[in-house]
Protein backbone atom coordinates (compact mmCIF):
# COMPACT_ATOMS: atom_id res chain seq x y z
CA UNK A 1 -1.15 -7.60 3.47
CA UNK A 2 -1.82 -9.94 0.61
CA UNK A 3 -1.29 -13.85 1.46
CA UNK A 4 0.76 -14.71 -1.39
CA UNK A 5 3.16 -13.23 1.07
CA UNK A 6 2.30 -14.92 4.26
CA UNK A 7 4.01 -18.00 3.25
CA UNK A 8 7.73 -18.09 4.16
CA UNK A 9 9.97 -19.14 1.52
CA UNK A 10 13.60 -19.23 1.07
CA UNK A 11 15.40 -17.23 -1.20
CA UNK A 12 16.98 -19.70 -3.60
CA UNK A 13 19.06 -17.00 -6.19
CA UNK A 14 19.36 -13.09 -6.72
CA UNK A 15 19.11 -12.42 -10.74
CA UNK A 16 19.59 -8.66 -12.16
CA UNK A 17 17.55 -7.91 -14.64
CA UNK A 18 17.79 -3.88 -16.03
CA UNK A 19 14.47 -2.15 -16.92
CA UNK A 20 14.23 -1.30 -20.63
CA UNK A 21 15.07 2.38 -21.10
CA UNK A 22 19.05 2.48 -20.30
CA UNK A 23 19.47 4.55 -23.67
CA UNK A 24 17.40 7.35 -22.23
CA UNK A 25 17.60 10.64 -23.51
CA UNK A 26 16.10 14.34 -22.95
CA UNK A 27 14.89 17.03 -25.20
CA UNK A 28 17.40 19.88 -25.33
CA UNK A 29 16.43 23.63 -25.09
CA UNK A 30 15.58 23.96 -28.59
CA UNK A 31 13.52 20.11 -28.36
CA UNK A 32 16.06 18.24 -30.05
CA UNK A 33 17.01 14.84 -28.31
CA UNK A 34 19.97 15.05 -26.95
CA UNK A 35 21.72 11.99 -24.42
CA UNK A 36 20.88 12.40 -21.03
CA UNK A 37 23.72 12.02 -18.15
CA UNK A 38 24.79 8.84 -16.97
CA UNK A 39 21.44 8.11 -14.90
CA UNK A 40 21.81 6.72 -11.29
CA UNK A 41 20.77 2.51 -10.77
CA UNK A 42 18.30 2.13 -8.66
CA UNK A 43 18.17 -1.07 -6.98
CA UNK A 44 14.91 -2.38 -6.71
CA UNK A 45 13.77 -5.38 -4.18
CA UNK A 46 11.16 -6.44 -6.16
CA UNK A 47 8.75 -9.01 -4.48
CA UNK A 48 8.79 -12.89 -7.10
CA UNK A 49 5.99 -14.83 -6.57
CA UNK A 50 2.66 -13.06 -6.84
CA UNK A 51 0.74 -14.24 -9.39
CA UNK A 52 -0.04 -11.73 -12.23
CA UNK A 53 1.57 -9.16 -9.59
CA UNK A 54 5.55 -9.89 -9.91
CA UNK A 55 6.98 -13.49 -11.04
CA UNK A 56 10.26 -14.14 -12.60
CA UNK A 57 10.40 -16.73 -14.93
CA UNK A 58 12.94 -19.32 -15.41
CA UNK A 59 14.10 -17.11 -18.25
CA UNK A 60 14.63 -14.22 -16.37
CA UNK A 61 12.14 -12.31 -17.15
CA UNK A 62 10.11 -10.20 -15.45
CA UNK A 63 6.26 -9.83 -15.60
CA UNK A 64 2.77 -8.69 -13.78
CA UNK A 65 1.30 -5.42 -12.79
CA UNK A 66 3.75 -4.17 -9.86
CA UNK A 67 6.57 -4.98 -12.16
CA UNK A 68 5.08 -3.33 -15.42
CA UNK A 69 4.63 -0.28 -13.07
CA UNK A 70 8.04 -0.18 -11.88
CA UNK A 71 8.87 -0.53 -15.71
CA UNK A 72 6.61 2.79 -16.66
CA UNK A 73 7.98 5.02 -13.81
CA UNK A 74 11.39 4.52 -14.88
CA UNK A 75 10.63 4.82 -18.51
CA UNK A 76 9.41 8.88 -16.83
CA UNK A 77 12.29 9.27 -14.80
CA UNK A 78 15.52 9.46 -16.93
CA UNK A 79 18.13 10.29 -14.22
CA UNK A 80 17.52 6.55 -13.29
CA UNK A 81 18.03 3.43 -14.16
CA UNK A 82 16.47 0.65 -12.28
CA UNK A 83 17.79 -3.07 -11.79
CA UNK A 84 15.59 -5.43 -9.94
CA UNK A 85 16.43 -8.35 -7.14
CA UNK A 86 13.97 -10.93 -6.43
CA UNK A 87 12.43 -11.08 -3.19
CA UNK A 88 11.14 -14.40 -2.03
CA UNK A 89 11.13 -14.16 1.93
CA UNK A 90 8.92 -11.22 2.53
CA UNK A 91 10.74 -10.74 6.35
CA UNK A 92 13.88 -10.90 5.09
CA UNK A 93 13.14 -8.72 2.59
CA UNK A 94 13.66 -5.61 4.99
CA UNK A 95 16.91 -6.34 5.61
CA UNK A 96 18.06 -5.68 2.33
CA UNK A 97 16.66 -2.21 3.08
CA UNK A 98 17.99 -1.82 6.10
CA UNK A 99 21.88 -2.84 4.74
CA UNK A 100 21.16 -0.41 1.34
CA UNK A 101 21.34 -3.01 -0.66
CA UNK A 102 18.12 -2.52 -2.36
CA UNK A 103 16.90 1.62 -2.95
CA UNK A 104 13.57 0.55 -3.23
CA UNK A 105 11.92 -2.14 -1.20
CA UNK A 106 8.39 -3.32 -3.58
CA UNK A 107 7.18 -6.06 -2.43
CA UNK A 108 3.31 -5.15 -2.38
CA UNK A 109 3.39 -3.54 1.50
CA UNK A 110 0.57 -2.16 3.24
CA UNK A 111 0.89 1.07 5.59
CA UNK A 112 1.47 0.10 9.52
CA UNK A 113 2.83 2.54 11.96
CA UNK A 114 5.30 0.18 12.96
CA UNK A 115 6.65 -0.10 9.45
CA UNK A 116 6.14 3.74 9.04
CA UNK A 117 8.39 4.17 12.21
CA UNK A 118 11.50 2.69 10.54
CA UNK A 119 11.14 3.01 7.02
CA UNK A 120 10.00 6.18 4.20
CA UNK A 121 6.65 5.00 2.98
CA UNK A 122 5.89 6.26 -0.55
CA UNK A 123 3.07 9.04 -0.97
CA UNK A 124 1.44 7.23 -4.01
CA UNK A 125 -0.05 4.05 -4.25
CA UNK A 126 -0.91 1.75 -7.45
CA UNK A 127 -2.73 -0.42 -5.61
CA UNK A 128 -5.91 0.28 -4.11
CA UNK A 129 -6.71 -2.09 -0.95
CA UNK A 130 -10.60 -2.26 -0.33
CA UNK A 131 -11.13 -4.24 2.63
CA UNK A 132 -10.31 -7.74 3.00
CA UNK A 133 -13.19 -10.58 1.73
CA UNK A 134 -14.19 -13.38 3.76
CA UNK A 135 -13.79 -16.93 2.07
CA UNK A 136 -16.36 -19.46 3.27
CA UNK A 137 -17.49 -22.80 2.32
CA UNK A 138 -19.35 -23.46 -0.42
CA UNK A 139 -23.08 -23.46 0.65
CA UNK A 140 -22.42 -23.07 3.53
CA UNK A 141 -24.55 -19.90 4.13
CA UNK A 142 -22.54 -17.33 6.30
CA UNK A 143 -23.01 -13.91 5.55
CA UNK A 144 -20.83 -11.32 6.82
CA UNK A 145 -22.48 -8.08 6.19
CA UNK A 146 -20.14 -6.02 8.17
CA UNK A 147 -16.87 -6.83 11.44
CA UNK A 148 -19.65 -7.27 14.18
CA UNK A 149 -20.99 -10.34 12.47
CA UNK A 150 -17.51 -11.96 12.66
CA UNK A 151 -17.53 -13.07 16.08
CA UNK A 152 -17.94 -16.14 17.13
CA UNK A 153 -16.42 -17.40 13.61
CA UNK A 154 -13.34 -19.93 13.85
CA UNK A 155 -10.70 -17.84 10.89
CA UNK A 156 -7.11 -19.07 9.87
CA UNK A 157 -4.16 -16.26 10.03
CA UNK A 158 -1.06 -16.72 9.04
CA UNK A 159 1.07 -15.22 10.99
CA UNK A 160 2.57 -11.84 10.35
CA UNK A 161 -0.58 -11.05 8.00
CA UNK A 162 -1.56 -7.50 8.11
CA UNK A 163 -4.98 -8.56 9.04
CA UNK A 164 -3.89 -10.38 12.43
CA UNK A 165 -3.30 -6.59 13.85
CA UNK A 166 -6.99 -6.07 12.96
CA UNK A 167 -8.06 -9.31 14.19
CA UNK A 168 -6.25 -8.49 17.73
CA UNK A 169 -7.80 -5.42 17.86
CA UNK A 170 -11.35 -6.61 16.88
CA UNK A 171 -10.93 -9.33 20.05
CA UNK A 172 -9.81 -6.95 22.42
CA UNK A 173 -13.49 -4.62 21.71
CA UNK A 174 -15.40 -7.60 21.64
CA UNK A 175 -14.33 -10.02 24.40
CA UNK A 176 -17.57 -11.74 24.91
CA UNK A 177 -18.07 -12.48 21.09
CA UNK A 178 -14.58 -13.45 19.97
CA UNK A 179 -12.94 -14.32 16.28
CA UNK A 180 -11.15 -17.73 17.08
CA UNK A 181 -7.99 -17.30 15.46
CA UNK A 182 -6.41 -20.51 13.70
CA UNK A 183 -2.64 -19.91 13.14
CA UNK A 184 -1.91 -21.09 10.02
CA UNK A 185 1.20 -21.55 7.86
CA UNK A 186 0.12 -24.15 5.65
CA UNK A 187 0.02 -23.78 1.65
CA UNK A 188 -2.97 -22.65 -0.39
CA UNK A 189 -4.72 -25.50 -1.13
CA UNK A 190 -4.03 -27.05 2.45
CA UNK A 191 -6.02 -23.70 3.74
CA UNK A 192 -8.90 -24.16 1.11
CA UNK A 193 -8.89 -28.37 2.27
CA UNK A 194 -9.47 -27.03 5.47
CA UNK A 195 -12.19 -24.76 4.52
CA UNK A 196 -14.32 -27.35 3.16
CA UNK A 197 -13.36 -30.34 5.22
CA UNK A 198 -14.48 -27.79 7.89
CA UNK A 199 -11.32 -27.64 10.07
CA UNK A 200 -11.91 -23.62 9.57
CA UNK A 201 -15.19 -21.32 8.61
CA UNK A 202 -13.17 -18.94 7.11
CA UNK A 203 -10.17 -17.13 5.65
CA UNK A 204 -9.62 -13.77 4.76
CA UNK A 205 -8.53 -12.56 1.04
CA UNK A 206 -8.58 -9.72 -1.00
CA UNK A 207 -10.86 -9.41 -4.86
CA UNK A 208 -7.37 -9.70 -6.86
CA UNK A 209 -6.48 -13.17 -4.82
CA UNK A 210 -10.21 -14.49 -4.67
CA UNK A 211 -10.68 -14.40 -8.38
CA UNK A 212 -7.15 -15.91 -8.97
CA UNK A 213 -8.14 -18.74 -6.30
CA UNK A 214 -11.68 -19.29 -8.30
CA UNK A 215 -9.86 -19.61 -11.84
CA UNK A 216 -7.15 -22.00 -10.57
CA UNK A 217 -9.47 -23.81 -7.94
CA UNK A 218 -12.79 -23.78 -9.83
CA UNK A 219 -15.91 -22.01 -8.78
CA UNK A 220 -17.19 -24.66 -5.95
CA UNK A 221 -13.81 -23.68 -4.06
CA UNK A 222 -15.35 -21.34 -1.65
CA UNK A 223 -18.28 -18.20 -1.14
CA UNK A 224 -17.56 -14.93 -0.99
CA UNK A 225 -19.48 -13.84 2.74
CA UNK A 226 -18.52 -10.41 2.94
CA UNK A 227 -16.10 -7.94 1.84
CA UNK A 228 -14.56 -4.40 2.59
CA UNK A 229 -13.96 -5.44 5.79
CA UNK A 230 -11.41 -3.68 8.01
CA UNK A 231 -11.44 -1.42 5.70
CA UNK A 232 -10.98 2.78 6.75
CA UNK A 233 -11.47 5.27 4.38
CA UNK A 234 -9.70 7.29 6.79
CA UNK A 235 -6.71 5.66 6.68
CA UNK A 236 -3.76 4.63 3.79
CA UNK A 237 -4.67 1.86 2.50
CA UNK A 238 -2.66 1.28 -0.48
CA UNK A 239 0.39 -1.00 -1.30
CA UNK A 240 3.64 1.23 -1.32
CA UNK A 241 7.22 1.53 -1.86
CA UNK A 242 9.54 1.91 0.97
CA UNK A 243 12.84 3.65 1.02
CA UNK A 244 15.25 4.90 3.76
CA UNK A 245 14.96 8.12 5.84
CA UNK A 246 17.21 9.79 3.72
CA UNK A 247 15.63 8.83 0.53
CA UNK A 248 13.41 11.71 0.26
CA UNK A 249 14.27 13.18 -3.39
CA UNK A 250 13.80 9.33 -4.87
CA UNK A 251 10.73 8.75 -3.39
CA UNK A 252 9.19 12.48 -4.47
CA UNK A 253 10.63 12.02 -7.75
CA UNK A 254 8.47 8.62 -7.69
CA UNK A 255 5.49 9.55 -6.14
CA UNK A 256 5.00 12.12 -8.67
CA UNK A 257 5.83 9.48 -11.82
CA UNK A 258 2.98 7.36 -10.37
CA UNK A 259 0.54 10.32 -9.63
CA UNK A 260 1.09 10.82 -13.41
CA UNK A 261 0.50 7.41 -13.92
CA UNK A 262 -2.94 7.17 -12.01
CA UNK A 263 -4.06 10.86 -13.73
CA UNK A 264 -3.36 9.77 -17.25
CA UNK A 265 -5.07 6.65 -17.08
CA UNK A 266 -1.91 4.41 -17.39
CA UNK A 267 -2.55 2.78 -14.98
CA UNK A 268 -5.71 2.14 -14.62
CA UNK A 269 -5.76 0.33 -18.30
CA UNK A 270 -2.37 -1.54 -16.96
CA UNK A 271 -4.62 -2.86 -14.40
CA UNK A 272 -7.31 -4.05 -16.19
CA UNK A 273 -5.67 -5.69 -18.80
CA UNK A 274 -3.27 -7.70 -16.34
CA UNK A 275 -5.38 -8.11 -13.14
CA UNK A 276 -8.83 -7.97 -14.99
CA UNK A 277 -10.23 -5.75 -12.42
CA UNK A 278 -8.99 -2.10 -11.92
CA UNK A 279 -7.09 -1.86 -8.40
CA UNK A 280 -6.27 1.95 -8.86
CA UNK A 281 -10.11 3.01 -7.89
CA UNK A 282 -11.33 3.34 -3.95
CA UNK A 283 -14.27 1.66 -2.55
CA UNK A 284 -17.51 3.31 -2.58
């Protein structure tokens, strides 16, 4: 789970902003354009506040990958029409699913069973999770080549984070060489003060976040000790859309818009010309 989202904020308004596309239309038998049927709005909770991800502006207007996905799919799909809500408390973001008044819940989720359990994950990921990084402190010489070397090391979670489940789980195999677990709700740069005042060895992050962090922060912010860790080959580890049991035709006609997406290379240049990395290709 990325920790742009681990900090709780309010929601302070709900803007609607349509995707461009509402004058769709389809070729006709003989390939002439012709004006499609009235397509169905799709309400989108869309997740404001990730960097280069999904932020609307004062303006209202929309921008970063997840969004400029969202954007693309619809622009394939012209039986719909999406609108987008701002999400800006990621817990309370589910309850907009769970009341139908959002179609589509995108607010950059990871698969859990739990989650799985309740809601209709999406088959197709544009998001590639590798692992989580370990932030240290500058010079400070950790290295992390792999989970068994994280024992012993004192790690802020926020709470909530997908990576606390890991964590738990890590601590219950290794009880004589513990993570000490920090709980942590404070703001970014209260987390990196505590990395180098030394409060905390480490935090966890992702490549996408890291890089952001070193831009904004400057390169003596914090090491990089180790990387793809927790990560499963074996197991989904995208971000996804979530819909309702019920759902099922939406989220096929979806998953195959974004399986077109990743084939076609769409989305792999969307990637790399927003995020500066591409986040559609799997670890090694």
């Amino acid at each position: 789970m990325k920790k742009w989202l681990s900090v709780t904020l309010t929601i302070v308004i709900f803007l609607t902003v349509t995707a461009c596309g509402n004058n769709k239309s389809t070729p006709d038998a003989a390939g002439q354009d012709k004006e499609a049927s009235e397509p169905e709005t799709i309400t989108v909770g869309l997740v404001n506040g990730i960097p280069k991800i999904s932020v609307l502006d004062e303006s209202g207007k929309w921008t970063g990958y997840d969004y400029e996905t969202l954007v693309k799919i619809d622009d394939l799909l012209p039986q719909y029409v999406f609108k987008y809500e701002p999400i800006t408390d990621f817990q309370a973001a589910f309850v907009g699913l769970d009341t139908k008044s959002f179609d589509i819940l995108a607010v950059h989720a990871s698969w859990t069973e739990e989650r799985a359990a309740k809601y209709l994950y999406g088959e197709a990921s544009n998001y590639e999770n590798s692992g989580y990084t370990l932030k240290v402190k500058k010079g400070s010489g950790i290295v992390v080549k792999s989970e068994e070397d994280l024992g012993g090391l004192k790690i802020a979670l926020a709470p909530g984070a997908a990576v606390a489940g890991d964590v738990e789980k890590y601590n219950e195999q290794h009880p004589d060489r513990k993570i000490e677990v920090v709980w942590d709700t404070g703001t970014v740069e209260q987390q990196l003060a505590n990395l180098k005042s030394g409060a905390i060895d480490a935090l966890f992050g992702e490549p996408l976040n890291d890089k952001a962090l070193l831009e904004a922060y400057g390169a003596d912010a914090f090491d990089i000790a180790g990387s793809h860790l927790f990560y499963d080959a074996g197991k989904k580890n995208g971000t996804y859309l979530l819909f309702n049991y019920g759902s099922e035709p939406l989220q096929k006609d979806i998953d195959e818009a974004i399986n077109h997406l990743l084939k076609d290379g769409t989305l792999s240049n969307l990637s790399k010309e927003i995020l500066g990395i591409d986040v559609t290709v799997k670890p090694d």
